[in-house]
C-alpha atoms as a PDB file:
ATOM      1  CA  UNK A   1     -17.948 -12.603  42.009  1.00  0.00           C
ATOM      2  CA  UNK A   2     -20.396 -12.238  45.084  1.00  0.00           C
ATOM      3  CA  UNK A   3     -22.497 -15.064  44.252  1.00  0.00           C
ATOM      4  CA  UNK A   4     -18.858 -17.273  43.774  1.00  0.00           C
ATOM      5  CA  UNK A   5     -17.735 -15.914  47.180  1.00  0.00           C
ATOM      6  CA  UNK A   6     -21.035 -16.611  49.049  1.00  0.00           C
ATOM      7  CA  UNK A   7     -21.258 -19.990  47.586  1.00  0.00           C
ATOM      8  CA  UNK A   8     -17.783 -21.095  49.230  1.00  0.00           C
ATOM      9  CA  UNK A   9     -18.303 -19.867  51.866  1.00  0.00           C
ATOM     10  CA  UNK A  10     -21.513 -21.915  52.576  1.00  0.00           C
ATOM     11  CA  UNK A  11     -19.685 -24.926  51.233  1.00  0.00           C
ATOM     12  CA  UNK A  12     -17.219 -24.188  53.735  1.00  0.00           C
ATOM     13  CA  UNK A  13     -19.820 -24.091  56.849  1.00  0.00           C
ATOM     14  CA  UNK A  14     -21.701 -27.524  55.079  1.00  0.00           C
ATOM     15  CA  UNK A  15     -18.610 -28.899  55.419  1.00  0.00           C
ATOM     16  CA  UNK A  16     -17.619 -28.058  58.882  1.00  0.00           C
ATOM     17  CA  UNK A  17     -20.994 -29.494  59.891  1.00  0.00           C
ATOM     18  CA  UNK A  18     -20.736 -32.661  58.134  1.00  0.00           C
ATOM     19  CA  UNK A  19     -17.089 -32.908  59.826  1.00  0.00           C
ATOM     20  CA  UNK A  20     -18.909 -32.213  63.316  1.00  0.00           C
ATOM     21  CA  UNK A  21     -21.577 -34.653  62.661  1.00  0.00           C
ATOM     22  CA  UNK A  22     -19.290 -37.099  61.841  1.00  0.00           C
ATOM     23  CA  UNK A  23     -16.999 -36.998  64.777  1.00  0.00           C
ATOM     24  CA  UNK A  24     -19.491 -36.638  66.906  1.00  0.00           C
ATOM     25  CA  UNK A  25     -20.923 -40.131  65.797  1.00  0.00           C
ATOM     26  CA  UNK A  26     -17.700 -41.428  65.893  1.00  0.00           C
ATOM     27  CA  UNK A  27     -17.343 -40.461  69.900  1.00  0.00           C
ATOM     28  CA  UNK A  28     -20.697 -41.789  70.690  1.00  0.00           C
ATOM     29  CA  UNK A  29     -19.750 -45.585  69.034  1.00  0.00           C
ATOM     30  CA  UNK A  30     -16.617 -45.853  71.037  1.00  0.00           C
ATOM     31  CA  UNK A  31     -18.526 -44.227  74.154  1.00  0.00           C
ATOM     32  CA  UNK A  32     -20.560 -46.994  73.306  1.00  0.00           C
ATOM     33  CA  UNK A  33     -18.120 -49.954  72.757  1.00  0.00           C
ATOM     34  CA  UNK A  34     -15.775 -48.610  75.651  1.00  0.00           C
ATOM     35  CA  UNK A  35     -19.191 -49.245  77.818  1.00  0.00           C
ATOM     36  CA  UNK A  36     -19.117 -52.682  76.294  1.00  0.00           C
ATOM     37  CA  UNK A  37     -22.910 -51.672  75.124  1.00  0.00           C
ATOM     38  CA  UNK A  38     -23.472 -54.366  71.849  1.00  0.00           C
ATOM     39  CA  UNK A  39     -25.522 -52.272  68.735  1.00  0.00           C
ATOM     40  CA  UNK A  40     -27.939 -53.786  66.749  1.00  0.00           C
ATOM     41  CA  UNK A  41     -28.075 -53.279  63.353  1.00  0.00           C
ATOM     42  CA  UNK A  42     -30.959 -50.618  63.717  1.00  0.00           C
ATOM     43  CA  UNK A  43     -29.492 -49.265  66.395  1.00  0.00           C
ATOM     44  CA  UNK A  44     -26.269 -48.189  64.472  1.00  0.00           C
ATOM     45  CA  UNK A  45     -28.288 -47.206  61.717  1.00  0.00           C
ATOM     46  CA  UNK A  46     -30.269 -44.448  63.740  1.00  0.00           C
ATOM     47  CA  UNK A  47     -26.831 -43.327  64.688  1.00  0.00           C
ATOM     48  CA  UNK A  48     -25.510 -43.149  61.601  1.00  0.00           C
ATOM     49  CA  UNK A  49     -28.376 -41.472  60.009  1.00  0.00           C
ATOM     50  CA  UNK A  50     -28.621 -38.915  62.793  1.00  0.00           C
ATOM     51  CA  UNK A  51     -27.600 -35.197  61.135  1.00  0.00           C
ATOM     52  CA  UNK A  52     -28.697 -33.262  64.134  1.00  0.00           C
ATOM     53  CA  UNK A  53     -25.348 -32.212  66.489  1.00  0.00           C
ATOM     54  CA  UNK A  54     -28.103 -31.648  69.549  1.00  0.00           C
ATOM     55  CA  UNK A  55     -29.386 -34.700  69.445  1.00  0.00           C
ATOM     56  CA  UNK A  56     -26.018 -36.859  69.094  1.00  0.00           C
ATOM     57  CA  UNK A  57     -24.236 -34.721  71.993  1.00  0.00           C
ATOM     58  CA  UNK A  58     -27.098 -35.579  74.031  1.00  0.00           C
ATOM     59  CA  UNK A  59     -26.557 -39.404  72.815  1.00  0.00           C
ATOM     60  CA  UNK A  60     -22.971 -39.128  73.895  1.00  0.00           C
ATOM     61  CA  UNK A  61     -23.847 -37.245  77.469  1.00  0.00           C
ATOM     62  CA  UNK A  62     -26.530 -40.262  78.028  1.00  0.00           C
ATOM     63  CA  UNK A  63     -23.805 -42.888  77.722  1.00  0.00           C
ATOM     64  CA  UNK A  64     -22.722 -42.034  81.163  1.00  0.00           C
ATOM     65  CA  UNK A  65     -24.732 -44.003  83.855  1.00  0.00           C
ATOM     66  CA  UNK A  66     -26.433 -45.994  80.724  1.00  0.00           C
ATOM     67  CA  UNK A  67     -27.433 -49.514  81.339  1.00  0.00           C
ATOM     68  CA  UNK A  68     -28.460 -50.217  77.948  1.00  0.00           C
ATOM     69  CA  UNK A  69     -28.616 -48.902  74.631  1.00  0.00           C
ATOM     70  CA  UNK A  70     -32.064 -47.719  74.826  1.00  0.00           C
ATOM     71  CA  UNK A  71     -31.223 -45.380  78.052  1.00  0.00           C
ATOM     72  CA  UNK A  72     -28.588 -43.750  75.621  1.00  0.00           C
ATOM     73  CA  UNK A  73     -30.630 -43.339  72.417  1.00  0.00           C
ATOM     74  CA  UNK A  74     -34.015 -42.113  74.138  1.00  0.00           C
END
């Protein structure tokens, strides 16, 4: 019964991460398109393969003053 209750509650906390993740890459693209800043394909693919919440928040806080793309994803 342990084992049962531990395993939920990690699927519970994998799931609450994914759900971050998500809508934190979700923020950064309309960041993005609000700043009228045009993806390339490779571009939105390192977004959306990006699982690490530290490194998209700091995407999101580099839109601000951002010229280009490349001064956001660096």
């Amino acid at each position: 019964m342990v084992a049962h209750e531990e395993g939920r509650e990690e699927g519970h906390k994998s799931g609450l991460t994914e759900g971050e993740i998500k809508g934190r890459r979700e923020a950064l693209l309309r960041l993005l398109a609000r700043a009228k800043m045009t993806l390339t394909d490779s571009d939105g693919a390192r977004i959306q393969a990006c699982s690490e919440v530290g490194t998209l928040d700091r995407w999101i806080e580099n839109v601000l003053g951002a010229s280009s793309i490349s001064d956001v994803l660096t």
